[in-house]
Every structure is written in C-alpha cells, then in structure tokens.
Protein backbone atom coordinates (compact mmCIF):
# COMPACT_ATOMS: atom_id res chain seq x y z
CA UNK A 1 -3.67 34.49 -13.85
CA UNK A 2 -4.32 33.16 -9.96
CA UNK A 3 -2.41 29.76 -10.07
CA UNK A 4 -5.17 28.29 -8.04
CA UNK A 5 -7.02 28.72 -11.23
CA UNK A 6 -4.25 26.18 -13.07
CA UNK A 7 -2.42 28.99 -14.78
CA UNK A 8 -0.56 28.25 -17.60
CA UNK A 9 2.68 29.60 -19.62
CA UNK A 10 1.27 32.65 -21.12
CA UNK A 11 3.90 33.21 -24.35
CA UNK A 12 4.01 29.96 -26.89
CA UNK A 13 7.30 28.90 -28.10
CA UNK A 14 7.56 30.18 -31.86
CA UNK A 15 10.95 28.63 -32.70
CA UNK A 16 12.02 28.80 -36.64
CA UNK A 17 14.24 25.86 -38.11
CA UNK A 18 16.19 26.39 -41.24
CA UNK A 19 15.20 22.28 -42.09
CA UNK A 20 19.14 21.30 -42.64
CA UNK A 21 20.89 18.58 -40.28
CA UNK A 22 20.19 19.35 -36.90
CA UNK A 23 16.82 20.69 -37.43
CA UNK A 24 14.58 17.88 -35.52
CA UNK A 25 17.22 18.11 -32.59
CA UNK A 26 16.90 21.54 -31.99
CA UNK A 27 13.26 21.70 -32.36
CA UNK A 28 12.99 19.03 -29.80
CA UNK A 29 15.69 20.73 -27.53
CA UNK A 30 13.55 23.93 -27.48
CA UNK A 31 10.20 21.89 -27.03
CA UNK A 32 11.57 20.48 -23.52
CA UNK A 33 12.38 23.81 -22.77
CA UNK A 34 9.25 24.79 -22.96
CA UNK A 35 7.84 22.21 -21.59
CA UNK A 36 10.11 21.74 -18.45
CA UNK A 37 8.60 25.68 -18.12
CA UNK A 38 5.18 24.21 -18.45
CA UNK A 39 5.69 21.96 -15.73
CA UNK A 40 6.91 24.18 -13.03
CA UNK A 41 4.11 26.34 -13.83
CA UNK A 42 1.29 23.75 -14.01
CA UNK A 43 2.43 20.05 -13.29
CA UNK A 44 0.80 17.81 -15.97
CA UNK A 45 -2.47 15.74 -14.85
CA UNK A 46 -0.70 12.34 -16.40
CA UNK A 47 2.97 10.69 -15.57
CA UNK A 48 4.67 10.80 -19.05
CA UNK A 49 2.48 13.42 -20.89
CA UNK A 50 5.69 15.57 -21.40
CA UNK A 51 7.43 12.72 -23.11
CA UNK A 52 4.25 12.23 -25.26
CA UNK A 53 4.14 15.51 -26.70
CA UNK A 54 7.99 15.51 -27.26
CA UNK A 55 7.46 12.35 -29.17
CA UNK A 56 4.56 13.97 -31.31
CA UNK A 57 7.13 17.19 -31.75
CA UNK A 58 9.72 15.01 -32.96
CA UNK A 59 7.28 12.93 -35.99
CA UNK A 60 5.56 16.51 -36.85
CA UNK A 61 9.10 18.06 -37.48
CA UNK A 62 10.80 14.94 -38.62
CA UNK A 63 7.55 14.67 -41.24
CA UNK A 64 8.54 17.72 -42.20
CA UNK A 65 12.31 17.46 -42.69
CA UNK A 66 11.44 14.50 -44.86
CA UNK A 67 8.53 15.38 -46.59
CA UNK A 68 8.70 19.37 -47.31
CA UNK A 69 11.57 21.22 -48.55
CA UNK A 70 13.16 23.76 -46.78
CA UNK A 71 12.47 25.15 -43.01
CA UNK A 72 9.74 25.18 -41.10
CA UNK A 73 8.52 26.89 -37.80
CA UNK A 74 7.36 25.03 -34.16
CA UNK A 75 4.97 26.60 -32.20
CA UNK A 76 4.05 25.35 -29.21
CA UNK A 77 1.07 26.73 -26.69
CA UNK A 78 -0.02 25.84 -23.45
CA UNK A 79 -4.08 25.43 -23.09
CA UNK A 80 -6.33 24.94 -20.05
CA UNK A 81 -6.52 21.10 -21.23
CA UNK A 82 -3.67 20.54 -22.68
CA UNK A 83 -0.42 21.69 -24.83
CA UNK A 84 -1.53 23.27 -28.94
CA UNK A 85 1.99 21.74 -31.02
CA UNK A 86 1.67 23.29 -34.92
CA UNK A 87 4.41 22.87 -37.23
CA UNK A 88 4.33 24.64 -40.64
CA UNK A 89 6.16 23.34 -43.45
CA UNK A 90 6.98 24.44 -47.11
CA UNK A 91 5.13 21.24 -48.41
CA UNK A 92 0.64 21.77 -49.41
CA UNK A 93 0.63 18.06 -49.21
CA UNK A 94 -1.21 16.64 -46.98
CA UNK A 95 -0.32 13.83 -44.67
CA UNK A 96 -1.74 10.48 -45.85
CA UNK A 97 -1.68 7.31 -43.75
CA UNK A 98 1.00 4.91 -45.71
CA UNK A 99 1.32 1.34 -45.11
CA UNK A 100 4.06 0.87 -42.45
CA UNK A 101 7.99 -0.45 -43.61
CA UNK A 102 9.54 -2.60 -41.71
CA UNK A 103 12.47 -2.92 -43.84
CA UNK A 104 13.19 0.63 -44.83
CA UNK A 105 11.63 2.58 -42.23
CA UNK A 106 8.81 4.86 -41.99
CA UNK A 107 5.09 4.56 -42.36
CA UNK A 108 4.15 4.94 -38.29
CA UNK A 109 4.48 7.79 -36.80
CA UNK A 110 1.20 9.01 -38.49
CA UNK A 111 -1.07 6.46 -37.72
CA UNK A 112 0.51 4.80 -34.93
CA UNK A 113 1.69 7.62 -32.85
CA UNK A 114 -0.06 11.28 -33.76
CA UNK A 115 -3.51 9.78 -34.61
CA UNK A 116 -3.40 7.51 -31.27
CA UNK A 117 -1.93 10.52 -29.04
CA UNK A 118 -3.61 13.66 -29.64
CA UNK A 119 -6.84 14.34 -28.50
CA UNK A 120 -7.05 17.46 -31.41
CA UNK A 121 -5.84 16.77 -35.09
CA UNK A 122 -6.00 19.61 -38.00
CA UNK A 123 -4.34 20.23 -41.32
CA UNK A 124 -4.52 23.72 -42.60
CA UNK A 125 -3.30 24.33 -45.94
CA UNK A 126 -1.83 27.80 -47.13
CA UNK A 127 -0.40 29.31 -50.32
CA UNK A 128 3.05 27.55 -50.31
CA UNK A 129 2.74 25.15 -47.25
CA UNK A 130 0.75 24.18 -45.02
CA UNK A 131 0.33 23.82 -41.00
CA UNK A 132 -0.35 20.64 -38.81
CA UNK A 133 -1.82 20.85 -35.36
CA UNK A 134 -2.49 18.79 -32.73
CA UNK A 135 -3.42 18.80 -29.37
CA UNK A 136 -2.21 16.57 -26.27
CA UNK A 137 -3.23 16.12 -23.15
CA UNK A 138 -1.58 18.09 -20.56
C-alpha cells in the first residue's frame, strides 16, 4: 500500500495464551509490540491512543482470565480508522455490566473503560466460547 495513502500493518497479531499466571502480561507485552509496529508505520491521529487500546487489551484478557476457564487467543488488526482488538475465551457468557466494588475490586472495566473507549463493541458467541471485539480509535 502507498504510505501516502496511511498504510497500515498488513498481518494482525494472533497471539494464543494458555490463561495460567502470566497470561494478561504477555498478552499485553505482545499488544505493544504490535502496536509500537503500528506506530512507525502509521503514527496515531490522538496523543495516548496506544495506551488506550493497551488498557482495553488488558480488561478484555483480564475478563477473560477471570471469567472463562482456560486460554484464550488475542488478535489484534490494524484498520484505516482505527486498531480491531478480539479476544476469544472458553466462557458463552456474555459480559453484563455489574455494579462496581470498591471494597473487593472489580465491576469497571466494562462500563467504565471498554464501553467509554471504543468506538466499535460486539459479542459473538460460538459453540464453547465466545469472542469480544472492539474497536479504538487509531
């Protein structure tokens, strides 16, 4: 593609987490790989949209450390507006809005930061899991 045209990484990161300790770090480590990629390639439009979809990575795959047995997979694509995160889990459950806990934690990441950062929110459901994906500006 002519980089006048705002080209943009051509291969997605498909990265495959066995869900154990360590998962959400390495998931996020291979997102800013990615992502640093991204950048040289086609400089974000916004100041801080890298650390926005890292932060989105981390809840989606954190969600689904906590909330599905077993591994799960990150994919991550670049798009003419904007960067395509999916993370499928083990879990058909969908995510539900909970009422935030102040004392034990957890309860914000769905409303609070995925709902307020993506511009592009869908939940597809499969035989045996399900896949979450949303779209942030890039």
């Amino acid at each position: 593609m002519d980089s006048s045209a705002g080209s943009v990484v051509r291969a997605p990161l498909y990265a495959a987490f066995d869900g154990g300790p360590g998962s959400c770090v390495r998931a996020r480590e291979s997102a800013a790989l990615f992502l640093n990629t991204l950048a040289a390639q086609t400089p974000a439009r916004e100041a801080g949209a890298a650390d926005q979809v890292l932060l989105v990575v981390s809840e989606l795959v954190t969600n689904s450390v906590r909330h599905a047995p077993g591994p799960f997979v990150l994919i991550l694509r670049a798009q003419p507006d904007g960067v395509r995160i999916s993370v499928r889990d083990t879990s058909e459950v969908l995510p539900t809005p909970r009422t935030p806990d102040l004392v034990n934690g957890g309860g914000f990441g769905w409303p609070a930061i995925i709902q307020c950062l993506a511009t592009d929110i869908d939940v597809v459901t499969h035989p045996g899991g399900k896949e979450i994906h949303a779209v942030l500006p890039w």
